[in-house]
PDB file of N, CA and C in Angstrom:
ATOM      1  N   UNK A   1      26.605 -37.550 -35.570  1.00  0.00           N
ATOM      2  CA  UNK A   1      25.182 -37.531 -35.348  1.00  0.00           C
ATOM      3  C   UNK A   1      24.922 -36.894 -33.978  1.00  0.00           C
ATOM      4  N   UNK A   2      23.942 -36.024 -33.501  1.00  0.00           N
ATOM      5  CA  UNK A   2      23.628 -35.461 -32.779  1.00  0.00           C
ATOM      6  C   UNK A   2      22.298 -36.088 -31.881  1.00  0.00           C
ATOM      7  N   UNK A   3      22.378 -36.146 -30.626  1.00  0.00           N
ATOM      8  CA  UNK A   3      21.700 -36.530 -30.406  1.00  0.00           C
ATOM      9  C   UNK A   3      20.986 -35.023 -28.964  1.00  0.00           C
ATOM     10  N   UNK A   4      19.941 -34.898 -29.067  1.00  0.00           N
ATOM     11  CA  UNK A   4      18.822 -33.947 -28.519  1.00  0.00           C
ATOM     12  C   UNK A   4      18.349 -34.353 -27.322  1.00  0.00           C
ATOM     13  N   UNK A   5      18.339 -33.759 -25.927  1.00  0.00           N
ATOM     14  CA  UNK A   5      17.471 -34.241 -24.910  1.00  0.00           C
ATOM     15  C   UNK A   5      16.521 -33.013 -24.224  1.00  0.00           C
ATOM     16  N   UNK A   6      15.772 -33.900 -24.075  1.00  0.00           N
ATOM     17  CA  UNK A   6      15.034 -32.316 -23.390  1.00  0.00           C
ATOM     18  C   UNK A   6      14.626 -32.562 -21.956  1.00  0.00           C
ATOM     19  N   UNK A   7      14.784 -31.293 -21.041  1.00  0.00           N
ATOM     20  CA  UNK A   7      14.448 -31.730 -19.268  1.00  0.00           C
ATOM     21  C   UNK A   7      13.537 -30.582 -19.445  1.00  0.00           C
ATOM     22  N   UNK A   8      12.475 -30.736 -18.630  1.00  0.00           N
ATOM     23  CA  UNK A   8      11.807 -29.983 -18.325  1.00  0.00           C
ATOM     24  C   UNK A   8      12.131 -28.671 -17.699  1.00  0.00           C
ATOM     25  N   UNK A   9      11.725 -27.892 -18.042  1.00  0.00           N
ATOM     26  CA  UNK A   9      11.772 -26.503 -17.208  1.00  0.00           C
ATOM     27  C   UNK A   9      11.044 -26.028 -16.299  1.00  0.00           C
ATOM     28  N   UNK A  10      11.569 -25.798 -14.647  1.00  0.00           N
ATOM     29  CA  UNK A  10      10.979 -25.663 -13.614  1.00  0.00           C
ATOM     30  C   UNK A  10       9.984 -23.957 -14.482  1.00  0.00           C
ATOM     31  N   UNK A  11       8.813 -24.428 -13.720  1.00  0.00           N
ATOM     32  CA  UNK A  11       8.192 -23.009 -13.982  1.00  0.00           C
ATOM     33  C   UNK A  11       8.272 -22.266 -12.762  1.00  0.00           C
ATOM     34  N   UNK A  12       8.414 -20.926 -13.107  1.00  0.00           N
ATOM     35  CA  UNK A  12       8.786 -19.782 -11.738  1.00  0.00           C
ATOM     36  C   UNK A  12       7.371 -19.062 -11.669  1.00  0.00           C
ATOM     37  N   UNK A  13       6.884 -19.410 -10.433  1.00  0.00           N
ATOM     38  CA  UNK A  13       5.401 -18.488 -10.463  1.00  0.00           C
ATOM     39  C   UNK A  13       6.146 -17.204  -9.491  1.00  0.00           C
ATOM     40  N   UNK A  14       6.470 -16.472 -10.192  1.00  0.00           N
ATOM     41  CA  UNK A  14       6.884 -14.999  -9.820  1.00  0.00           C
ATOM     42  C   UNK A  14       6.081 -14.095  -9.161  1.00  0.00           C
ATOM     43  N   UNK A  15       6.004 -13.969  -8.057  1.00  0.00           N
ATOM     44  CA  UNK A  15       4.659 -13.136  -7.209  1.00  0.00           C
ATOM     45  C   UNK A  15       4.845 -11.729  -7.481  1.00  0.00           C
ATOM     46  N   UNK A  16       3.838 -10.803  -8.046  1.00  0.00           N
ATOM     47  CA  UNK A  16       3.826  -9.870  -8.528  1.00  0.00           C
ATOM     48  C   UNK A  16       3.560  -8.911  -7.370  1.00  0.00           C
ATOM     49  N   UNK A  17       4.163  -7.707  -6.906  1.00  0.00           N
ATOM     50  CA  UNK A  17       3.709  -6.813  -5.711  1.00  0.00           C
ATOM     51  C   UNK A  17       2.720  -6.021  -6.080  1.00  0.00           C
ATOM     52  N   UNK A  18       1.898  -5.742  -5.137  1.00  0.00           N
ATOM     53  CA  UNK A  18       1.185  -5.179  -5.287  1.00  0.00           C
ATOM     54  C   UNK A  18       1.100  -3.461  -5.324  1.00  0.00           C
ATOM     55  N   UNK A  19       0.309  -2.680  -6.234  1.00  0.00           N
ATOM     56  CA  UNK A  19       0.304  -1.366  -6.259  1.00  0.00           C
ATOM     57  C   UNK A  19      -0.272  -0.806  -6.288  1.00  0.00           C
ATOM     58  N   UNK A  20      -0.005   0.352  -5.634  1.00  0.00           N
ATOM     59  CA  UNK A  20      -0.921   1.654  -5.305  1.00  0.00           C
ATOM     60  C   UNK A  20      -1.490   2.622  -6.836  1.00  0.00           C
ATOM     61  N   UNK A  21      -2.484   2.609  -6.529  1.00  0.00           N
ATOM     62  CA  UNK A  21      -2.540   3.643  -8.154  1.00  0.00           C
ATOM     63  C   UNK A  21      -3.708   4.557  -7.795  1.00  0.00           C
ATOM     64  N   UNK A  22      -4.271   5.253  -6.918  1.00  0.00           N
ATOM     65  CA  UNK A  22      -4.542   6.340  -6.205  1.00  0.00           C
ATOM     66  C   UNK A  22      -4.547   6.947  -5.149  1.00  0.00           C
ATOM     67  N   UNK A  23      -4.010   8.019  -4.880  1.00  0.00           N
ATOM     68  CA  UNK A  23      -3.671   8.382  -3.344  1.00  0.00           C
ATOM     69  C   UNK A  23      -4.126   9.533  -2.806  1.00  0.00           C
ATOM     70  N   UNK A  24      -4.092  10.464  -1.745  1.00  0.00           N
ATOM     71  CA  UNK A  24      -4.098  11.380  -1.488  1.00  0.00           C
ATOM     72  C   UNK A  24      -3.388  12.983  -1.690  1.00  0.00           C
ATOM     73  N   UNK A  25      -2.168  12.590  -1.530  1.00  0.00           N
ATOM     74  CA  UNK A  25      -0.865  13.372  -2.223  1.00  0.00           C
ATOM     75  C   UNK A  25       0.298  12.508  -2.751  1.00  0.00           C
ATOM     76  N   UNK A  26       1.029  12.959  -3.799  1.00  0.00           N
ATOM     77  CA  UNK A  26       1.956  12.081  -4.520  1.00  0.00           C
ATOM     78  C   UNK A  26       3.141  11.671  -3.528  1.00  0.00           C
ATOM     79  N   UNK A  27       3.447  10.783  -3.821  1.00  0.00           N
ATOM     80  CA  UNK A  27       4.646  10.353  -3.236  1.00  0.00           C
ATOM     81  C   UNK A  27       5.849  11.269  -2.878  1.00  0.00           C
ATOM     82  N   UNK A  28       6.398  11.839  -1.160  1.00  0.00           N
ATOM     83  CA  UNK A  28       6.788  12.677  -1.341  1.00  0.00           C
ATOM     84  C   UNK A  28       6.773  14.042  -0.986  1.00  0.00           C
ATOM     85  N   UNK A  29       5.385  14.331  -1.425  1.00  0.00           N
ATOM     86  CA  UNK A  29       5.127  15.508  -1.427  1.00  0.00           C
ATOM     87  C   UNK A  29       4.852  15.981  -0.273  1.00  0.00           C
ATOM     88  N   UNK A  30       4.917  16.872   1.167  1.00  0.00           N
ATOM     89  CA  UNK A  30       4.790  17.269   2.289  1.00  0.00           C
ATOM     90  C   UNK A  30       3.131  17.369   2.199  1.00  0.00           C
ATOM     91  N   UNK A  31       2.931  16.745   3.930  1.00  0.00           N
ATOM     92  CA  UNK A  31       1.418  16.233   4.369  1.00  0.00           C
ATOM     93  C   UNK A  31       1.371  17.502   5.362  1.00  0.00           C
ATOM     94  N   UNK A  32       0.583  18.343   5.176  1.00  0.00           N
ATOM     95  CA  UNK A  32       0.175  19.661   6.486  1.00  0.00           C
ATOM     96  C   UNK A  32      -0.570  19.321   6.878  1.00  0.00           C
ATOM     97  N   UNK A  33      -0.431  19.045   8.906  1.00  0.00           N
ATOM     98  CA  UNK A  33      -1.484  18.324   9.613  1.00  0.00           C
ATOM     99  C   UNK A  33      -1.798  20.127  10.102  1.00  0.00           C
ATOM    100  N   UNK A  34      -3.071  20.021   9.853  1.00  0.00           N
ATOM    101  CA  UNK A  34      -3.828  21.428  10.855  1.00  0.00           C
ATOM    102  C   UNK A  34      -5.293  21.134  11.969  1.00  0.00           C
ATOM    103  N   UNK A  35      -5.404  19.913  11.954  1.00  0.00           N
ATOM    104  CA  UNK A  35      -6.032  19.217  12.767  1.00  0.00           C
ATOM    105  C   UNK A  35      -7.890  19.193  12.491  1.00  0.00           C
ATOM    106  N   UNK A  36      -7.524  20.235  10.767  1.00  0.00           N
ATOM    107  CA  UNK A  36      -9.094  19.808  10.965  1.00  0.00           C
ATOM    108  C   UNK A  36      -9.348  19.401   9.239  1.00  0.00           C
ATOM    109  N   UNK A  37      -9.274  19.183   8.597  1.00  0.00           N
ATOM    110  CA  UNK A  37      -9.215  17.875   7.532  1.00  0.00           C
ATOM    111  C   UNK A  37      -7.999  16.878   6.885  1.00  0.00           C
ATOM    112  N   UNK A  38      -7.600  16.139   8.288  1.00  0.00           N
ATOM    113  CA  UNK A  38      -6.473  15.340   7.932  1.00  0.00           C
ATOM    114  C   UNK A  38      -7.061  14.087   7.704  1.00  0.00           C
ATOM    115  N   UNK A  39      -7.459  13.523   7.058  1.00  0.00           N
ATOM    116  CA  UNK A  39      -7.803  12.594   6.500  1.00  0.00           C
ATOM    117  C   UNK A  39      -6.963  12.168   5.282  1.00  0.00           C
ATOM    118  N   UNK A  40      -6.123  10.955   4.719  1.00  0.00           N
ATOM    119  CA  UNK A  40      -5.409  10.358   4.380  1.00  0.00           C
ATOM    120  C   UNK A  40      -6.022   9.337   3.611  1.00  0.00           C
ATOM    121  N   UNK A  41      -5.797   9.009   2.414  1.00  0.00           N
ATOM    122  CA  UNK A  41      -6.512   7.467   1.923  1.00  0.00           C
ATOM    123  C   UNK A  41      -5.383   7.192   0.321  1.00  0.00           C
ATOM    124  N   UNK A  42      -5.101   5.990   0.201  1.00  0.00           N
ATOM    125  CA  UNK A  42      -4.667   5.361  -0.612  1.00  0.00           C
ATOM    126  C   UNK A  42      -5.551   3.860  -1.204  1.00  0.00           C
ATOM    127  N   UNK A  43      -5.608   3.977  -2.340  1.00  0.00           N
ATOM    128  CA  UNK A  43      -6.244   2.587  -2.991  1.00  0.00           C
ATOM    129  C   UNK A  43      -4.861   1.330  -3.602  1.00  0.00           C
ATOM    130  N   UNK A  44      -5.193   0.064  -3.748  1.00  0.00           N
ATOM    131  CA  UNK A  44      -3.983  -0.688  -4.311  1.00  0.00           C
ATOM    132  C   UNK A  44      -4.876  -1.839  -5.045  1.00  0.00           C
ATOM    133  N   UNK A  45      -4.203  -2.649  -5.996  1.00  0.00           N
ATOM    134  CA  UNK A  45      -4.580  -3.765  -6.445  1.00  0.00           C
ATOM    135  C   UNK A  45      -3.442  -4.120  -6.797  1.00  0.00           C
ATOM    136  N   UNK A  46      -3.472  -5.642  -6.931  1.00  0.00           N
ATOM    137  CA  UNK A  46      -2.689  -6.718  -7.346  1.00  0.00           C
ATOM    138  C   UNK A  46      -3.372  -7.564  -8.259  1.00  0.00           C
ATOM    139  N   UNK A  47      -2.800  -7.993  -9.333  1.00  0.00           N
ATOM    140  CA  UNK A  47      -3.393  -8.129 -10.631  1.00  0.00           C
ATOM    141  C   UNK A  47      -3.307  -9.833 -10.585  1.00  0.00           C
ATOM    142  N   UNK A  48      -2.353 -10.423  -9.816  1.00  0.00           N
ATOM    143  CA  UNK A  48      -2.246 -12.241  -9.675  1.00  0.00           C
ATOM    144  C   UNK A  48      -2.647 -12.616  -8.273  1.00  0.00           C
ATOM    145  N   UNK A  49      -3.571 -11.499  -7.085  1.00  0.00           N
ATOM    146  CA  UNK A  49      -4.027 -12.040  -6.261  1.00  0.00           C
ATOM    147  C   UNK A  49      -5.449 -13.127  -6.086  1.00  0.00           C
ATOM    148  N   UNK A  50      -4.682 -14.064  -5.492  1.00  0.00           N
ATOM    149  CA  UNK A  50      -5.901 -15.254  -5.534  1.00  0.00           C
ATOM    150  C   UNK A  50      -7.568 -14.705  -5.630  1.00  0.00           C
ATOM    151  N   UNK A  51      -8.531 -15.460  -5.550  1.00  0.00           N
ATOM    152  CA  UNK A  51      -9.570 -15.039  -5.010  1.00  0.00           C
ATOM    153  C   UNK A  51     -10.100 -14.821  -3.662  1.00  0.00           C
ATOM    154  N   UNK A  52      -9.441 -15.080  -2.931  1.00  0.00           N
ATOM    155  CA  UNK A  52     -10.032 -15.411  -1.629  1.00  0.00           C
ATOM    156  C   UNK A  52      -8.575 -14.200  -0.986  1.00  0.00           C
ATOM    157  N   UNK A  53      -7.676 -14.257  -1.549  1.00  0.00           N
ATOM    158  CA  UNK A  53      -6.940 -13.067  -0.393  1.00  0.00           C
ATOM    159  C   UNK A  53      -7.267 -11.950  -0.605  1.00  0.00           C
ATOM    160  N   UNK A  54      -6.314 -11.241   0.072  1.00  0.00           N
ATOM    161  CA  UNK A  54      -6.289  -9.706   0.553  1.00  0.00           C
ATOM    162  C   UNK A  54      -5.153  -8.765   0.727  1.00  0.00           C
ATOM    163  N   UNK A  55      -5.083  -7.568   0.589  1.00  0.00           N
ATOM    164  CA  UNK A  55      -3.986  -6.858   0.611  1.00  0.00           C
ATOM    165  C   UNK A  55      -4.609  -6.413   2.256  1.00  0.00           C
ATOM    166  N   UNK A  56      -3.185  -6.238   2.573  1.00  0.00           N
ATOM    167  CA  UNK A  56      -3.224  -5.675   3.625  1.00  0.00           C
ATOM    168  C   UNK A  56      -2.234  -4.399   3.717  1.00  0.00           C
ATOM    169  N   UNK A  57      -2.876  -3.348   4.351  1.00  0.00           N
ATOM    170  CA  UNK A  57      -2.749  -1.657   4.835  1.00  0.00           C
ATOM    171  C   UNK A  57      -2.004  -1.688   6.154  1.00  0.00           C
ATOM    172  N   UNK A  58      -0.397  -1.434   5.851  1.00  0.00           N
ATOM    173  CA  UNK A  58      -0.014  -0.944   7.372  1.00  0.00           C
ATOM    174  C   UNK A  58       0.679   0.787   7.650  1.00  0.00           C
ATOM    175  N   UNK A  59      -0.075   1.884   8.377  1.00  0.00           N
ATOM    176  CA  UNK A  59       0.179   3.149   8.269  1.00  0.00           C
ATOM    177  C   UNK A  59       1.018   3.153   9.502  1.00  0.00           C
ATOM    178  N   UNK A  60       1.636   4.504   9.483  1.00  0.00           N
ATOM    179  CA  UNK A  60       2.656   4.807  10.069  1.00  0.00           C
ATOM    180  C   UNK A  60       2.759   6.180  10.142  1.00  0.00           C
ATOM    181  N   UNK A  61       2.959   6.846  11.882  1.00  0.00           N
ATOM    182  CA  UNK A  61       3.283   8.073  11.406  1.00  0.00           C
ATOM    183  C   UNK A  61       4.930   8.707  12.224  1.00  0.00           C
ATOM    184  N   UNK A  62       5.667   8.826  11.902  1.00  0.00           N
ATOM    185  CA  UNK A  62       6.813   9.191  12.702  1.00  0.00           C
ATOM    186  C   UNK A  62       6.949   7.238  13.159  1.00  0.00           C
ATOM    187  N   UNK A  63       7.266   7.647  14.363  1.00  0.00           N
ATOM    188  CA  UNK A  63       7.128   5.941  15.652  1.00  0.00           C
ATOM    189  C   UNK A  63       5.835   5.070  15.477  1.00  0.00           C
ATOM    190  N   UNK A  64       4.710   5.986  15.483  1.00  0.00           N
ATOM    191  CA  UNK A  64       3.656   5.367  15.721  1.00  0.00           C
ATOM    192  C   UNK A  64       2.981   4.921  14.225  1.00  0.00           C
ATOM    193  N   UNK A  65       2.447   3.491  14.713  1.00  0.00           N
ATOM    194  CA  UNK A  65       1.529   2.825  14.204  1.00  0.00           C
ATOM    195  C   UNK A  65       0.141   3.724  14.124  1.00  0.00           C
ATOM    196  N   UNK A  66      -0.434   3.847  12.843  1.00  0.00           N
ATOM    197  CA  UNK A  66      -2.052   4.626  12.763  1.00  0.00           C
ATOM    198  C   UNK A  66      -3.054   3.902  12.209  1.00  0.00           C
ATOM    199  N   UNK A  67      -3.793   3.113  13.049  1.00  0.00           N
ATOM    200  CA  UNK A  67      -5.408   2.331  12.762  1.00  0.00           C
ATOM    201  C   UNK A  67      -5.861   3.265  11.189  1.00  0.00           C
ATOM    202  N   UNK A  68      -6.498   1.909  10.887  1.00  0.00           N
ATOM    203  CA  UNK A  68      -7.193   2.909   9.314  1.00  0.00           C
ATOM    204  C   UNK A  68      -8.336   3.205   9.928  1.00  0.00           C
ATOM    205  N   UNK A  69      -9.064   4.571   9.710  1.00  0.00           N
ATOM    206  CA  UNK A  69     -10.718   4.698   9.899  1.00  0.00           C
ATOM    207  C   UNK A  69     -11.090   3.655   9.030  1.00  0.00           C
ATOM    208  N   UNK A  70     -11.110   3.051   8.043  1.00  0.00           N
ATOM    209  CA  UNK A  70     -11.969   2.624   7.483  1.00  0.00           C
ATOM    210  C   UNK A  70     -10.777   1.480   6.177  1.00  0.00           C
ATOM    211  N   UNK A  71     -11.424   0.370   5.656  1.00  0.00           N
ATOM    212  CA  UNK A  71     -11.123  -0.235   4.598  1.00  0.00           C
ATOM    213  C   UNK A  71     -12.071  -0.868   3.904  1.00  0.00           C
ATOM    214  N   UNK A  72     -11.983  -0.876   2.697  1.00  0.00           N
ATOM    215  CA  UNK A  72     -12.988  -2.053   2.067  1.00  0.00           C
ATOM    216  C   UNK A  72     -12.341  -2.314   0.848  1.00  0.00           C
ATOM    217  N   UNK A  73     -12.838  -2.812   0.212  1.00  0.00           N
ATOM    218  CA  UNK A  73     -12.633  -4.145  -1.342  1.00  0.00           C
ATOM    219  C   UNK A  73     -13.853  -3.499  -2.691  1.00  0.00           C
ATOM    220  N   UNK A  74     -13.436  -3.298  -3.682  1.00  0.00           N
ATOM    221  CA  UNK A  74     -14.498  -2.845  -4.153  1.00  0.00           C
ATOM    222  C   UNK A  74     -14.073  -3.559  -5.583  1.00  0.00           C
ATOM    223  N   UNK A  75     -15.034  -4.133  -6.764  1.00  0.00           N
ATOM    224  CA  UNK A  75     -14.752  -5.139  -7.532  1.00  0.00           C
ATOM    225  C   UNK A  75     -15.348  -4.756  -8.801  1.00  0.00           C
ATOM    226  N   UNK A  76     -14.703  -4.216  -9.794  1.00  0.00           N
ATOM    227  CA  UNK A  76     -15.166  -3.926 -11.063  1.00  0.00           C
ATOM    228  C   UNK A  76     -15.388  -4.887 -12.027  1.00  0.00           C
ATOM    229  N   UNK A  77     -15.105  -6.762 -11.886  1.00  0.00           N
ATOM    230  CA  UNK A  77     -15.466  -7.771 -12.512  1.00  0.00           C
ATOM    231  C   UNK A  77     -13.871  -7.355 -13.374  1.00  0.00           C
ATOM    232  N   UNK A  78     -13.306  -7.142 -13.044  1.00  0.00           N
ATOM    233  CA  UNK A  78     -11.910  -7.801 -13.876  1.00  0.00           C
ATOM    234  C   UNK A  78     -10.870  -7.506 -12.797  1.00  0.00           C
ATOM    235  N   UNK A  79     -10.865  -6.111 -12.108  1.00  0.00           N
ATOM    236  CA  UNK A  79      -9.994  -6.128 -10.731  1.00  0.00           C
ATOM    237  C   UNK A  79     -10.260  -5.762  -9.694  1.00  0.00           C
ATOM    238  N   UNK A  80      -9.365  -6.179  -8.371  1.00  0.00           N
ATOM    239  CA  UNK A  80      -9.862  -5.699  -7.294  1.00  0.00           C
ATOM    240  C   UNK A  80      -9.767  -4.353  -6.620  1.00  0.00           C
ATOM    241  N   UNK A  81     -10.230  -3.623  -5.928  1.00  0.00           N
ATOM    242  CA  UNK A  81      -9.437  -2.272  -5.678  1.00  0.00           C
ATOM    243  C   UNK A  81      -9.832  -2.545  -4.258  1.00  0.00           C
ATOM    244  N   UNK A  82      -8.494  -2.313  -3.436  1.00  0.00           N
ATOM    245  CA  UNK A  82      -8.213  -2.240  -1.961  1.00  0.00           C
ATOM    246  C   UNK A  82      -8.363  -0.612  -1.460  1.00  0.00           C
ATOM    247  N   UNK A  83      -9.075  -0.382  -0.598  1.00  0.00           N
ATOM    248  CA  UNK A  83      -8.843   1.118   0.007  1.00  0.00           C
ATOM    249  C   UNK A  83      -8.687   1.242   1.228  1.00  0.00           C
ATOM    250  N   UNK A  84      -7.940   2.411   1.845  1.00  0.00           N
ATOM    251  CA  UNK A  84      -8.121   2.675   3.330  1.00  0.00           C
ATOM    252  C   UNK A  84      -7.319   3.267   3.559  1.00  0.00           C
ATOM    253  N   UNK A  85      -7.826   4.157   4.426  1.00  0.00           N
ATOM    254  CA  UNK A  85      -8.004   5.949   5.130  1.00  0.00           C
ATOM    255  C   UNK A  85      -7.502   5.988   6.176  1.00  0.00           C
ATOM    256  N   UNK A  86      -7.002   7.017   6.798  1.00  0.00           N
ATOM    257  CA  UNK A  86      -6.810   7.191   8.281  1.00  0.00           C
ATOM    258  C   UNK A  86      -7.040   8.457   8.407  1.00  0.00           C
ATOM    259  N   UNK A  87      -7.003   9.331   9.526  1.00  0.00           N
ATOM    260  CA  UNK A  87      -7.438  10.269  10.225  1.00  0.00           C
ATOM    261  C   UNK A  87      -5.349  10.770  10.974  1.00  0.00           C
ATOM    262  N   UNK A  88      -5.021  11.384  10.090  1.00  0.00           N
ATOM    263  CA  UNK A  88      -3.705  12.003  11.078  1.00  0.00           C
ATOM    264  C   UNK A  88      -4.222  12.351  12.229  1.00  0.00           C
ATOM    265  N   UNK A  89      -3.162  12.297  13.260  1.00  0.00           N
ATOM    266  CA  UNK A  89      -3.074  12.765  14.696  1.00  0.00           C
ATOM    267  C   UNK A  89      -2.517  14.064  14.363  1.00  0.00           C
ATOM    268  N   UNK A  90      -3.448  15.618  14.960  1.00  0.00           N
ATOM    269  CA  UNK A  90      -2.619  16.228  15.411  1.00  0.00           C
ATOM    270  C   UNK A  90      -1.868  16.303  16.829  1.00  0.00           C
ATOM    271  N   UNK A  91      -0.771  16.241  16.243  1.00  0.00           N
ATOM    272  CA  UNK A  91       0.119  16.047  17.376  1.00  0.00           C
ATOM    273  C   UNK A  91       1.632  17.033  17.174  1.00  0.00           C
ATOM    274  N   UNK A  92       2.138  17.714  17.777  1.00  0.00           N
ATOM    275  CA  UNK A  92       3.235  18.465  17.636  1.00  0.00           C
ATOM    276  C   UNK A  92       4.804  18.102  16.945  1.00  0.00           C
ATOM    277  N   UNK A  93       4.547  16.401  18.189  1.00  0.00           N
ATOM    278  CA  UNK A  93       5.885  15.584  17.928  1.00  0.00           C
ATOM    279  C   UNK A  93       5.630  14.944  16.568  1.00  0.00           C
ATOM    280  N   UNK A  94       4.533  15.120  15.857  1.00  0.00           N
ATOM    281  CA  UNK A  94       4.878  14.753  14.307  1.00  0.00           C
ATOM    282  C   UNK A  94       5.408  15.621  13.480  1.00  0.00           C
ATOM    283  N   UNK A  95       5.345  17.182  13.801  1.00  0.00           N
ATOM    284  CA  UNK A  95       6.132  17.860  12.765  1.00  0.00           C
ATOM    285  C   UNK A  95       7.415  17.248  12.556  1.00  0.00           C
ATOM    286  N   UNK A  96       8.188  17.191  11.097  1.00  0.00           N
ATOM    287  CA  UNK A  96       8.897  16.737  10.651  1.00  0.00           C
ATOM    288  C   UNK A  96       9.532  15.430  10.571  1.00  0.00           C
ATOM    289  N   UNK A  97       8.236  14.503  10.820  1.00  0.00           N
ATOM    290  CA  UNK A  97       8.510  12.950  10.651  1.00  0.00           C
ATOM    291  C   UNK A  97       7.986  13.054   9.293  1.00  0.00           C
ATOM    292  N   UNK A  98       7.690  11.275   9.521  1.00  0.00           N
ATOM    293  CA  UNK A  98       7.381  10.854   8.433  1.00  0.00           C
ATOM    294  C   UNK A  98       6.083   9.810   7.970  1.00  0.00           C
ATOM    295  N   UNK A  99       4.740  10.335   7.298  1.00  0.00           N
ATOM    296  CA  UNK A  99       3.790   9.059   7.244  1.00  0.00           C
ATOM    297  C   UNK A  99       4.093   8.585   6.154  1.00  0.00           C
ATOM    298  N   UNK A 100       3.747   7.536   6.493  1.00  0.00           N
ATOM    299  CA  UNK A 100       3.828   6.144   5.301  1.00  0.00           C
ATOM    300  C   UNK A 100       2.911   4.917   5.520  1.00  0.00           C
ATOM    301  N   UNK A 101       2.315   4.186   4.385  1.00  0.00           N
ATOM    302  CA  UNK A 101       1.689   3.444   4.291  1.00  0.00           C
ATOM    303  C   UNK A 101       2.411   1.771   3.119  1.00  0.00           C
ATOM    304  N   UNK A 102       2.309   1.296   3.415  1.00  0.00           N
ATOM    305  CA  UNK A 102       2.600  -0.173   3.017  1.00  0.00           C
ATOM    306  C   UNK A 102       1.647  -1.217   2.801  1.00  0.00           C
ATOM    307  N   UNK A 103       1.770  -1.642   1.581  1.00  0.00           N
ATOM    308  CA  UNK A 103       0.731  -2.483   1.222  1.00  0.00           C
ATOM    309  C   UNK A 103       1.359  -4.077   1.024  1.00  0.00           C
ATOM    310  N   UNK A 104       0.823  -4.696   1.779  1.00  0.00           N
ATOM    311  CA  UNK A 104       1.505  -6.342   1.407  1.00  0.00           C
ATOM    312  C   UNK A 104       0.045  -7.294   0.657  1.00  0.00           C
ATOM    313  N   UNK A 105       0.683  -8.012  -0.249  1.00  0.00           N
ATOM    314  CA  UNK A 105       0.139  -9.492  -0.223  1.00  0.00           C
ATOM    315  C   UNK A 105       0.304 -10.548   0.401  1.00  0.00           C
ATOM    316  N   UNK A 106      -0.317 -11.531   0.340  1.00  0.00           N
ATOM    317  CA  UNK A 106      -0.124 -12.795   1.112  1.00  0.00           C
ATOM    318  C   UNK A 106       1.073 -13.370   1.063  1.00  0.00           C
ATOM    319  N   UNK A 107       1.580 -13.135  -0.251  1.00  0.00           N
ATOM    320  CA  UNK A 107       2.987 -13.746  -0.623  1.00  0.00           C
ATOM    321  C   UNK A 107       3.919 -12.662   0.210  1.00  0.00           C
ATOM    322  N   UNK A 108       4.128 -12.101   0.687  1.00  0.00           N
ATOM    323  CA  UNK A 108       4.642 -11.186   1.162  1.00  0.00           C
ATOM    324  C   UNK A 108       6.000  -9.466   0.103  1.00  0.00           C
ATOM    325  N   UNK A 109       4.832  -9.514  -0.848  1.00  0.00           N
ATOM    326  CA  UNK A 109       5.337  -8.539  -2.048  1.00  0.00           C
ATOM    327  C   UNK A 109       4.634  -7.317  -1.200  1.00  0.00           C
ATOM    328  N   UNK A 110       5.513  -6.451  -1.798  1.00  0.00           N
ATOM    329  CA  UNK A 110       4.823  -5.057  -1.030  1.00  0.00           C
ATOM    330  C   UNK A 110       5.058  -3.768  -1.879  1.00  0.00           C
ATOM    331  N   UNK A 111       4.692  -2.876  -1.525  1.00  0.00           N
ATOM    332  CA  UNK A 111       4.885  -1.661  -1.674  1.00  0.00           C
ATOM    333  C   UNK A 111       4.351  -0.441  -0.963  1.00  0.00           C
ATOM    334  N   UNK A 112       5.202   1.062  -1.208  1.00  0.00           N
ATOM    335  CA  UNK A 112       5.048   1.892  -0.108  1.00  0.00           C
ATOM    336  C   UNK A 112       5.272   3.005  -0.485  1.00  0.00           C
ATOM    337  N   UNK A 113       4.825   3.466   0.282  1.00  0.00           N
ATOM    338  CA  UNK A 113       4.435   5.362  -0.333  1.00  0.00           C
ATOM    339  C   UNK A 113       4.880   6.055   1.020  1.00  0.00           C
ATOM    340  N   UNK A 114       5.525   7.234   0.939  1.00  0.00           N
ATOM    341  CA  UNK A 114       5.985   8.060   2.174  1.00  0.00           C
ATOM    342  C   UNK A 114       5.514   9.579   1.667  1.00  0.00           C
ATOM    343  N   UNK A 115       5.245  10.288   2.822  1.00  0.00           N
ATOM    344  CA  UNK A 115       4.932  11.550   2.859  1.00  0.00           C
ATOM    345  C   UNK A 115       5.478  12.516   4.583  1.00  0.00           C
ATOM    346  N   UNK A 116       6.456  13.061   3.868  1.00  0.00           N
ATOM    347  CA  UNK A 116       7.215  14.395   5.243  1.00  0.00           C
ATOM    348  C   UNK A 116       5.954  15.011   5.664  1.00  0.00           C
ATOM    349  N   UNK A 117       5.789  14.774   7.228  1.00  0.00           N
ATOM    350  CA  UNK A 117       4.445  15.754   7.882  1.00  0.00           C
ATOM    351  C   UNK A 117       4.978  16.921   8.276  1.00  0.00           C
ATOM    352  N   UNK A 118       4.045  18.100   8.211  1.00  0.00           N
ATOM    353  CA  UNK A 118       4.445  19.126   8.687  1.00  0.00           C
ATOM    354  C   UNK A 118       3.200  19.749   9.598  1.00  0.00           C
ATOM    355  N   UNK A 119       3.591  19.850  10.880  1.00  0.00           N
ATOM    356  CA  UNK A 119       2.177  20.095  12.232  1.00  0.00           C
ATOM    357  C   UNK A 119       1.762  21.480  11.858  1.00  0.00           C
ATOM    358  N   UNK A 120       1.183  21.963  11.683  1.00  0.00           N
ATOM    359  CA  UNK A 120       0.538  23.683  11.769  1.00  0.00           C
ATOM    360  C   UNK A 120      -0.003  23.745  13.347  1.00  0.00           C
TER     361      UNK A 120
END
């Protein structure tokens, strides 16, 4: 005779990262700074972020850290869409680095997009 037990199963709330799904240029693809429309912007959502959080935007160009011009939240009643822009530096010592942008959740899931600069 067999006898059956059952234990409960821990449930795994699996934090989902968050992603980018419009950008400026594809992942990759070389960024030409010529100092007069460098402007940069990527959008992201996360599909299991609470109500009350936020993704957060960290840019990068070569060494340096790059402030966003601008971010906001924009809400189509089923998801959220995160945006925000920056303004490249022309600057010389960026030819042949590298910008990149990183998107975290609260949980600390992320994701990231890179683009080779090239100074004109």
């Amino acid at each position: 005779m067999a006898c059956f037990a059952f234990w409960p199963t821990p449930y795994l709330d699996e934090n989902e990262a968050p992603l980018f799904f419009k950008w400026s240029r594809d992942d990759g693809a070389v960024v030409s700074v010529d100092g007069v429309n460098d402007t940069f912007f990527v959008m992201a959502s996360d599909d299991d972020l609470g109500e009350d959080e936020i993704l957060q935007f960290t840019w990068q160009a070569g060494p340096y850290l790059v402030d966003p011009r601008e971010e906001w939240v924009d809400d189509d009643g089923d998801t959220r869409y995160f945006f925000s822009n920056i303004e490249i530096p022309h600057d010389a010592e960026l030819d042949g680095e590298v910008l990149s942008c990183t998107v975290v959740d609260e949980a600390g899931a992320d994701d990231r997009m890179s683009w080779p600069l090239e100074v004109l």
